[in-house]
PDB file of N, CA and C in Angstrom:
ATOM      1  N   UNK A   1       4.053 -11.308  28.523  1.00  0.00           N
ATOM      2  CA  UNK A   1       3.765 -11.622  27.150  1.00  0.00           C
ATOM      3  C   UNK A   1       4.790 -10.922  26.254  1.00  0.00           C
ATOM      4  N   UNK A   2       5.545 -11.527  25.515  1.00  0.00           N
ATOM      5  CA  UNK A   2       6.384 -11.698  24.166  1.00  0.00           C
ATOM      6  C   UNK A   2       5.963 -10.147  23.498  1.00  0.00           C
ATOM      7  N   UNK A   3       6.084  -9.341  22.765  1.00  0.00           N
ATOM      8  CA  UNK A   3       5.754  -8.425  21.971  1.00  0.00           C
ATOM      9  C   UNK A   3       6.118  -8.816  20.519  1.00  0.00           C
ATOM     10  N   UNK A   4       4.922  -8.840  19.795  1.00  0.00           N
ATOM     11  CA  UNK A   4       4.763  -9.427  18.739  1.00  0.00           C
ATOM     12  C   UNK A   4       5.732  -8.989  17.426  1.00  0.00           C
ATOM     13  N   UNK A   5       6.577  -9.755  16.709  1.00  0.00           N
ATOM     14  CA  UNK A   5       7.696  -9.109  16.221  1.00  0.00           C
ATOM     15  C   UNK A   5       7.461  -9.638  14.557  1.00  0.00           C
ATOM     16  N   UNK A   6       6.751  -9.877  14.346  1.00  0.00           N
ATOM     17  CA  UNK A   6       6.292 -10.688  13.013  1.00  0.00           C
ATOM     18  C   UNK A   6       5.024 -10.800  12.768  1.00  0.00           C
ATOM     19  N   UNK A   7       4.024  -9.969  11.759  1.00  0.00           N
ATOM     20  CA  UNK A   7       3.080 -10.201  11.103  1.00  0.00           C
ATOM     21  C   UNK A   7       2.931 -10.325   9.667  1.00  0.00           C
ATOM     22  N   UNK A   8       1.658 -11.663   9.693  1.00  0.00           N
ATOM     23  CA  UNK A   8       0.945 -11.865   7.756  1.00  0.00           C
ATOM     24  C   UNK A   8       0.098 -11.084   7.648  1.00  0.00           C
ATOM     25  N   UNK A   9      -0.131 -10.137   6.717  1.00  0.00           N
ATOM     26  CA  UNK A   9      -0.905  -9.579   6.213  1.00  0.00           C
ATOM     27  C   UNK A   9      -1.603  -9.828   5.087  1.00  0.00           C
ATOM     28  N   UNK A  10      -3.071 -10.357   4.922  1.00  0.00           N
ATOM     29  CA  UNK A  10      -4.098 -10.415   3.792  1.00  0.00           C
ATOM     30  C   UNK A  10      -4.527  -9.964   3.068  1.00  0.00           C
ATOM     31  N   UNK A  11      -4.150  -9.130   1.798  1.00  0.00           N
ATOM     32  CA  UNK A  11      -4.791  -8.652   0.935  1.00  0.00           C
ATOM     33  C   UNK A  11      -3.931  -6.864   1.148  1.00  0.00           C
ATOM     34  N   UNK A  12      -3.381  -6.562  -0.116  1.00  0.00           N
ATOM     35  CA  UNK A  12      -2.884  -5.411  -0.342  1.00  0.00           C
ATOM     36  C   UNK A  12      -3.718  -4.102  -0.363  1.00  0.00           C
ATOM     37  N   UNK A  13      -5.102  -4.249   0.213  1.00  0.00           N
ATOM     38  CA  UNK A  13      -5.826  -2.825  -0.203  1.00  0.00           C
ATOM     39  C   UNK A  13      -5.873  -1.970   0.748  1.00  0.00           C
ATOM     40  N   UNK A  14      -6.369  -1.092   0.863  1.00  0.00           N
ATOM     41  CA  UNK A  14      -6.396   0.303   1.528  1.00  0.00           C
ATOM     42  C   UNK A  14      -5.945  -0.068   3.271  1.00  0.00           C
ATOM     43  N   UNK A  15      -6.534  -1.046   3.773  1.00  0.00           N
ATOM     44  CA  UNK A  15      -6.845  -1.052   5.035  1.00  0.00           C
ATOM     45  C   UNK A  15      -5.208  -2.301   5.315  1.00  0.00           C
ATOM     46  N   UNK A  16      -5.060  -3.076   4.241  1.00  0.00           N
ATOM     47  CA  UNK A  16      -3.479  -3.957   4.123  1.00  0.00           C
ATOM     48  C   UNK A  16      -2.432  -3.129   4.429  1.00  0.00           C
ATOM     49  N   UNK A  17      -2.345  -2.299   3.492  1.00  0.00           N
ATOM     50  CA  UNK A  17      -1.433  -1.320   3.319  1.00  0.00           C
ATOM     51  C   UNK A  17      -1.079   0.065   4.447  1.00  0.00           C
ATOM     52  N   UNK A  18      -2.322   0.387   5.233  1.00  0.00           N
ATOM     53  CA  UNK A  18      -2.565   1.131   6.445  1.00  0.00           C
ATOM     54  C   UNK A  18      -2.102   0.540   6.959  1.00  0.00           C
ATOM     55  N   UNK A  19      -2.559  -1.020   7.735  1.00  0.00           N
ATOM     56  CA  UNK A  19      -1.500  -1.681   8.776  1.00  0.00           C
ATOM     57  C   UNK A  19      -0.418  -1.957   8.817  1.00  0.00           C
ATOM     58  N   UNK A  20      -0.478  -2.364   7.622  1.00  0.00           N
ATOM     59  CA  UNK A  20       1.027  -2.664   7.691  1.00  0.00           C
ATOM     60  C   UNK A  20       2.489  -1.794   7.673  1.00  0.00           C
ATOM     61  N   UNK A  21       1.789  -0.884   7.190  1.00  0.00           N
ATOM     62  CA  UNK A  21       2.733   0.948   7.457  1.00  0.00           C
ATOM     63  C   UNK A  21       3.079   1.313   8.632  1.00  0.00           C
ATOM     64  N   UNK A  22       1.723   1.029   9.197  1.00  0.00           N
ATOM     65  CA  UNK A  22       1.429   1.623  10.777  1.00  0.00           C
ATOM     66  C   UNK A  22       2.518   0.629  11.477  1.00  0.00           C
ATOM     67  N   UNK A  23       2.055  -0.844  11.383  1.00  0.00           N
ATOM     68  CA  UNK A  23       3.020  -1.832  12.538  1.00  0.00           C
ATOM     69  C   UNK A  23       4.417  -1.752  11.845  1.00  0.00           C
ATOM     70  N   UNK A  24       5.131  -1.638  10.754  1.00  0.00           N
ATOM     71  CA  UNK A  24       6.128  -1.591  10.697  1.00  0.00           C
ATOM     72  C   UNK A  24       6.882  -0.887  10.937  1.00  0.00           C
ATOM     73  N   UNK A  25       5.961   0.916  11.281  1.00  0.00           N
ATOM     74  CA  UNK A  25       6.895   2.233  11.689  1.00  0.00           C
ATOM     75  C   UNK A  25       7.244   1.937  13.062  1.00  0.00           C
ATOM     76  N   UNK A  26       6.515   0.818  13.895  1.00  0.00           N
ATOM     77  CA  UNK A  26       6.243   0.192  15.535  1.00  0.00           C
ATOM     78  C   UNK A  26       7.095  -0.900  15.416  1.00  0.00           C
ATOM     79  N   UNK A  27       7.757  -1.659  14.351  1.00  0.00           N
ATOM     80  CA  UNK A  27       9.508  -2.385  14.227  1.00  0.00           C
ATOM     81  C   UNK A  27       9.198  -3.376  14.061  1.00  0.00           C
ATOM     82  N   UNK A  28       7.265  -3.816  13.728  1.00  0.00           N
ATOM     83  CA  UNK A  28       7.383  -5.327  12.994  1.00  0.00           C
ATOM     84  C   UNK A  28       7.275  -5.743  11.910  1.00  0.00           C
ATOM     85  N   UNK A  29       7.560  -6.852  11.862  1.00  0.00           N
ATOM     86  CA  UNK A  29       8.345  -7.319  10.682  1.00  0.00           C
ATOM     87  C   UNK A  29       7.422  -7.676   9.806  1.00  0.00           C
ATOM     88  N   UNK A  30       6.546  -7.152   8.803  1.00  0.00           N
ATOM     89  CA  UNK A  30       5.509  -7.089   7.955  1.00  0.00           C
ATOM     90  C   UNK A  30       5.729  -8.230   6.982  1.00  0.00           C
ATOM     91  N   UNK A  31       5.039  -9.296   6.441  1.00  0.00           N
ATOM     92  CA  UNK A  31       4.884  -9.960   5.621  1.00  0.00           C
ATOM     93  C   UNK A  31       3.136  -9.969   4.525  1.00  0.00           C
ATOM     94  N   UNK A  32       3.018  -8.883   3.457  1.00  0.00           N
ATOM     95  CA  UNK A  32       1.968  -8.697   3.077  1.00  0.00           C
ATOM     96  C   UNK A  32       1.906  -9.451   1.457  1.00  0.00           C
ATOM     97  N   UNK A  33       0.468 -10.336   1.664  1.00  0.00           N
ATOM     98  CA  UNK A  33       0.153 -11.068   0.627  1.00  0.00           C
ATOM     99  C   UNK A  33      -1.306 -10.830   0.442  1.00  0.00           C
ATOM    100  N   UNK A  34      -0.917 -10.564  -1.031  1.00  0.00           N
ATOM    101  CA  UNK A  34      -1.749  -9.688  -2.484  1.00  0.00           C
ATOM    102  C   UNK A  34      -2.059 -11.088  -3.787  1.00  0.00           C
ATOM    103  N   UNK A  35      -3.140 -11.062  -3.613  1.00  0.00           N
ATOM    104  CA  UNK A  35      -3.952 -12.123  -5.213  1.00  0.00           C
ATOM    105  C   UNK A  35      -3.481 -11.109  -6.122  1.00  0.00           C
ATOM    106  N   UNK A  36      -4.056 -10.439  -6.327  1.00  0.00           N
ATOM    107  CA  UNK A  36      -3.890  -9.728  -7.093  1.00  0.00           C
ATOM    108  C   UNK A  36      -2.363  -8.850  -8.022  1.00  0.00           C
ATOM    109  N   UNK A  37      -2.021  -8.586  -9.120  1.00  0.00           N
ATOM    110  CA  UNK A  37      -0.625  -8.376  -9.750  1.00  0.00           C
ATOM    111  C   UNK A  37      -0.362  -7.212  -9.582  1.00  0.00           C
ATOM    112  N   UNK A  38      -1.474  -6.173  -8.616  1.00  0.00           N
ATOM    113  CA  UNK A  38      -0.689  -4.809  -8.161  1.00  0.00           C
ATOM    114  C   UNK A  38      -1.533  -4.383  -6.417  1.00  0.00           C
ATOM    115  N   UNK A  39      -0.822  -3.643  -5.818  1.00  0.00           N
ATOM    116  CA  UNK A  39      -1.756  -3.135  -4.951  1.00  0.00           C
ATOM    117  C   UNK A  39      -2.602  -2.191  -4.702  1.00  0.00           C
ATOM    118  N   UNK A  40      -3.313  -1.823  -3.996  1.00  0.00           N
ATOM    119  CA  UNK A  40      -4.170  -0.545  -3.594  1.00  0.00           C
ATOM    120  C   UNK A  40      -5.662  -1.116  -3.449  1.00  0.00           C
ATOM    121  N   UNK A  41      -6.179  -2.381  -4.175  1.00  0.00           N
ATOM    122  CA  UNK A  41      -7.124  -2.500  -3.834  1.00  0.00           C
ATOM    123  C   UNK A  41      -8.305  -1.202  -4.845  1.00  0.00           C
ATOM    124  N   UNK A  42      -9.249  -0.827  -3.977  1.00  0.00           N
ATOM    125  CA  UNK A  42     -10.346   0.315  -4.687  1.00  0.00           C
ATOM    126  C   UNK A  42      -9.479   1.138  -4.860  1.00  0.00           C
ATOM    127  N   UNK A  43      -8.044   1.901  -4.452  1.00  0.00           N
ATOM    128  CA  UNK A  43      -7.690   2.858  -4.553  1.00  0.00           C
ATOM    129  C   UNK A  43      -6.672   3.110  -5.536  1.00  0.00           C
ATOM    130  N   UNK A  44      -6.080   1.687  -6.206  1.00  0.00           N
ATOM    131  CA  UNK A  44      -5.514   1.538  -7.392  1.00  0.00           C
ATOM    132  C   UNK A  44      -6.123   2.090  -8.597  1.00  0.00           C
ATOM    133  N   UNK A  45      -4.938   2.195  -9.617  1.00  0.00           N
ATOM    134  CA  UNK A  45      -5.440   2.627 -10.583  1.00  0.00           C
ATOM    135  C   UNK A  45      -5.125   1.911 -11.541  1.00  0.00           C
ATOM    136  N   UNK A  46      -5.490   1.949 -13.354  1.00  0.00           N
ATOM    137  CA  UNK A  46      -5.084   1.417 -14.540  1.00  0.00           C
ATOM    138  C   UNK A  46      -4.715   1.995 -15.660  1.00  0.00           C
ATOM    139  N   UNK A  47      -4.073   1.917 -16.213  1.00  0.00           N
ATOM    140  CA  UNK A  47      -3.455   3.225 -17.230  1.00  0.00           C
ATOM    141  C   UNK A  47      -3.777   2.646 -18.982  1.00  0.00           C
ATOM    142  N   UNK A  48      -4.849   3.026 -19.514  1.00  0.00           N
ATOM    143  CA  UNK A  48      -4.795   2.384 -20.639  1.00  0.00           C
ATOM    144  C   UNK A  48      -4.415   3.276 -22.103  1.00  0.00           C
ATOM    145  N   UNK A  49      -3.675   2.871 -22.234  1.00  0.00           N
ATOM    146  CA  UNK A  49      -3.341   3.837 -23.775  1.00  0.00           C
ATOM    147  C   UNK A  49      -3.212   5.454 -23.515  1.00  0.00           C
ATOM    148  N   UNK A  50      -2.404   5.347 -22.110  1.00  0.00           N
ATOM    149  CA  UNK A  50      -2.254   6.981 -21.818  1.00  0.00           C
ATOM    150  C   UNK A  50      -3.404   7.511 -20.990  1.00  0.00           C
ATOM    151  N   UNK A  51      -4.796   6.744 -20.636  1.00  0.00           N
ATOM    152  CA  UNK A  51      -5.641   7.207 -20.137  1.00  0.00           C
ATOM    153  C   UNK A  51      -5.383   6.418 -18.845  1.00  0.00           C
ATOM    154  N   UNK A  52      -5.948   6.649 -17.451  1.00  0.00           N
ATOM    155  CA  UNK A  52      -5.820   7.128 -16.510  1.00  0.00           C
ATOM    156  C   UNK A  52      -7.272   6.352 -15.505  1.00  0.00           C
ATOM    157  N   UNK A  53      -7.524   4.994 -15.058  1.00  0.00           N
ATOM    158  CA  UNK A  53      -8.844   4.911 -14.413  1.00  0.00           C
ATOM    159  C   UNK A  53      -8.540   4.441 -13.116  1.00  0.00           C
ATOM    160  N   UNK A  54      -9.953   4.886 -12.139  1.00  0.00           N
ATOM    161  CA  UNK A  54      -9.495   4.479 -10.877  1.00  0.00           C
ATOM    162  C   UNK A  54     -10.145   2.770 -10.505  1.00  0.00           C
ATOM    163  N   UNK A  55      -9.636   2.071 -10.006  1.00  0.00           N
ATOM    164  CA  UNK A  55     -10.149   0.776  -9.954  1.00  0.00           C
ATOM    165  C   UNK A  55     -11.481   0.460  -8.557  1.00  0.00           C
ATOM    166  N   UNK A  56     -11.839   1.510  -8.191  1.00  0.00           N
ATOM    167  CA  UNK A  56     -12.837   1.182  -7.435  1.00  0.00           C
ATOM    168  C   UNK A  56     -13.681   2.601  -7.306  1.00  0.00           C
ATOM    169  N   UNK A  57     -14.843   2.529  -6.463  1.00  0.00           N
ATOM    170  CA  UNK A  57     -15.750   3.749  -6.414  1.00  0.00           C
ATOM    171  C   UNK A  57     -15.699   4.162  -5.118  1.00  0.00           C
ATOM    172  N   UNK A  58     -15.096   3.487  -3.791  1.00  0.00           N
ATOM    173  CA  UNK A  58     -14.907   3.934  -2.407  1.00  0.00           C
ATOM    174  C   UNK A  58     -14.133   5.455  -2.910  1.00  0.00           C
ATOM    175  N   UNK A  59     -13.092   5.479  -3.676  1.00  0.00           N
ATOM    176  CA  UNK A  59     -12.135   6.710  -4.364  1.00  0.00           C
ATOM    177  C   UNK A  59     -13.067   7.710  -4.327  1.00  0.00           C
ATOM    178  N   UNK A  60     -14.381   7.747  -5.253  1.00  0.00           N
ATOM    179  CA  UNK A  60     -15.209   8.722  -5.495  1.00  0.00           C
ATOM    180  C   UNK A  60     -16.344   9.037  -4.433  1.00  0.00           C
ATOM    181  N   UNK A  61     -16.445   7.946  -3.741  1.00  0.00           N
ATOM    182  CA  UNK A  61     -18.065   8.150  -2.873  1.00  0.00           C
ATOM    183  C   UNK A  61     -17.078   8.674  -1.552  1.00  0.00           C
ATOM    184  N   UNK A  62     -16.474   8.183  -1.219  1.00  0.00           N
ATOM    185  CA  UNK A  62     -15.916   8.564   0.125  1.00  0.00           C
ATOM    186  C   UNK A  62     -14.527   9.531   0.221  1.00  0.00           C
ATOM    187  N   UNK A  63     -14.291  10.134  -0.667  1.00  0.00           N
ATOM    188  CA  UNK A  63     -12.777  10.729  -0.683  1.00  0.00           C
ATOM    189  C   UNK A  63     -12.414  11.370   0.752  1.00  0.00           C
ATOM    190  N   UNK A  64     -12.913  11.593   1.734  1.00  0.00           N
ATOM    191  CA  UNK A  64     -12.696  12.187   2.841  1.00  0.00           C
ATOM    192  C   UNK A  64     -12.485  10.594   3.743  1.00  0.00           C
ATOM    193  N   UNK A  65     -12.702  10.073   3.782  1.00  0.00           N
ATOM    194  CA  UNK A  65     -12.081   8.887   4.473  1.00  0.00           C
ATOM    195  C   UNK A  65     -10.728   8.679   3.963  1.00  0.00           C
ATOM    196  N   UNK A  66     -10.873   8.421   2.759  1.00  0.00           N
ATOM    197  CA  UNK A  66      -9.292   8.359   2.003  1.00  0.00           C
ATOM    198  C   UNK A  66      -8.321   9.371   2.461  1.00  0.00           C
ATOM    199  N   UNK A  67      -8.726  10.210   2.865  1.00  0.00           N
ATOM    200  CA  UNK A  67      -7.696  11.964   3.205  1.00  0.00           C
ATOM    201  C   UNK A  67      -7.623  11.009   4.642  1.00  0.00           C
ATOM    202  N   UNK A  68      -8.522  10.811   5.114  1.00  0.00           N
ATOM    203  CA  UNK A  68      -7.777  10.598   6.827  1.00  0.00           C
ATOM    204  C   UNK A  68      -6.702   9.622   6.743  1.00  0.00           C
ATOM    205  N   UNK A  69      -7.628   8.605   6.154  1.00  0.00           N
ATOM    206  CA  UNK A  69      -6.567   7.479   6.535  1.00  0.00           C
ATOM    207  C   UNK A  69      -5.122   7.725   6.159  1.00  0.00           C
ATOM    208  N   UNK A  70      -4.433   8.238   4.806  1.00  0.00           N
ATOM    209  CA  UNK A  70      -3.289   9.074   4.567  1.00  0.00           C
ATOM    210  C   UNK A  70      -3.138  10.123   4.979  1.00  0.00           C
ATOM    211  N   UNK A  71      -3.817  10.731   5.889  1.00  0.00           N
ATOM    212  CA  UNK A  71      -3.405  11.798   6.571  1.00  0.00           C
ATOM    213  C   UNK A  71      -2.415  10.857   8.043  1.00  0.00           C
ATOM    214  N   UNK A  72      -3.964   9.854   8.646  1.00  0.00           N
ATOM    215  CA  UNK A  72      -2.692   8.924   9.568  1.00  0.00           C
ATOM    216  C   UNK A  72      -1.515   8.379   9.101  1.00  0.00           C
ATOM    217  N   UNK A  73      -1.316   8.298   8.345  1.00  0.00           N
ATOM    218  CA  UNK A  73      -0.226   7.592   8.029  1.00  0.00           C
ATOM    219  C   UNK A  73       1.402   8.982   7.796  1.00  0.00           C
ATOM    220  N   UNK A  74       0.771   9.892   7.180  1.00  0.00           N
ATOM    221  CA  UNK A  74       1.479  11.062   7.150  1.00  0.00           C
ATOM    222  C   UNK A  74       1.982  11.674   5.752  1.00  0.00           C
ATOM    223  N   UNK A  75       0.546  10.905   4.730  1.00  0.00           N
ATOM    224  CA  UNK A  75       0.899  11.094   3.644  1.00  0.00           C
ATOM    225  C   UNK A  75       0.127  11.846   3.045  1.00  0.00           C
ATOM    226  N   UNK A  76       0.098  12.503   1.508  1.00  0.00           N
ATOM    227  CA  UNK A  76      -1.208  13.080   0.973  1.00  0.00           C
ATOM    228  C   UNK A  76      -1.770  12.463  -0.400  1.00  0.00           C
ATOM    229  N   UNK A  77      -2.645  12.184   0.398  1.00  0.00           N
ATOM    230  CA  UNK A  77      -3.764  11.150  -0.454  1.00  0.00           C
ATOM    231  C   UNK A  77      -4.064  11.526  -2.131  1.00  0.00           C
ATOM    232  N   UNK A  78      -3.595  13.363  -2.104  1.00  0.00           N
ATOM    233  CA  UNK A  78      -3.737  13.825  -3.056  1.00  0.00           C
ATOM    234  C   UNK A  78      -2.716  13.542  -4.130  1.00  0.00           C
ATOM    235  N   UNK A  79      -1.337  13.758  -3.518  1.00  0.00           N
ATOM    236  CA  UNK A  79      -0.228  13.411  -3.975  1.00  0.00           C
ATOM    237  C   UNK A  79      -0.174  11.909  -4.659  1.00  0.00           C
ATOM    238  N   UNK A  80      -0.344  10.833  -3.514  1.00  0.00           N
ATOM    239  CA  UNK A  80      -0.342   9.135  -4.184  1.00  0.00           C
ATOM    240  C   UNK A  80      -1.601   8.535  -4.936  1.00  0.00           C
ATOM    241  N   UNK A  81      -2.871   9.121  -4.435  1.00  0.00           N
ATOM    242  CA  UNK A  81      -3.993   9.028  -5.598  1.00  0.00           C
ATOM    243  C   UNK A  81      -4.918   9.891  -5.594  1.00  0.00           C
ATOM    244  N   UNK A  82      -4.244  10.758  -6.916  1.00  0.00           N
ATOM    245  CA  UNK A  82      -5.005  11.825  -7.520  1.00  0.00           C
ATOM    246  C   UNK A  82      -6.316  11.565  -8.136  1.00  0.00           C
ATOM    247  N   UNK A  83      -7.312  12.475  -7.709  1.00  0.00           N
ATOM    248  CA  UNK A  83      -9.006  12.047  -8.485  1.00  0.00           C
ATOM    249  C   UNK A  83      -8.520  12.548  -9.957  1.00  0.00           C
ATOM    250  N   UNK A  84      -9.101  11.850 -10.734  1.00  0.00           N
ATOM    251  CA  UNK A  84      -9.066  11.775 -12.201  1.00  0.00           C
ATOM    252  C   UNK A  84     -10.295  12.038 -12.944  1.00  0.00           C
TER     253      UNK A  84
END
């Protein structure tokens, strides 16, 4: 069997953006498609008039899932989305 050298990816949010990090550091060729006009999904944010909101509540109820999953990846969750 072929080793898969090309994936579509559905939807830009937390779990989009995990895979597709993950399979592309593994050399495939990521193609990720987003409805939406930014990414992150719950973990995005919105900036209104200088103020600062988070676009979902997984951010607040679960923040320790959020640390792992950017911890797998090798990033800090704190650093790319700060609680506000």
């Amino acid at each position: 069997m072929a080793p898969i050298r090309k994936v579509a990816i559905v939807g830009g949010g937390l779990a989009g953006l995990a895979a597709g990090g993950l399979l592309s550091r593994k050399g495939v060729q990521v193609s990720l498609f987003e409805a939406n006009n930014k990414l992150g999904g719950c973990c995005a944010t919105t900036t209104v008039d200088g103020y600062t909101f988070n676009d979902g509540a997984l951010f607040v109820a679960v923040p320790s899932l959020l640390d792992f999953v950017f911890e797998q990846l090798g990033l800090s969750r704190q650093l790319f989305v700060p609680l506000r």
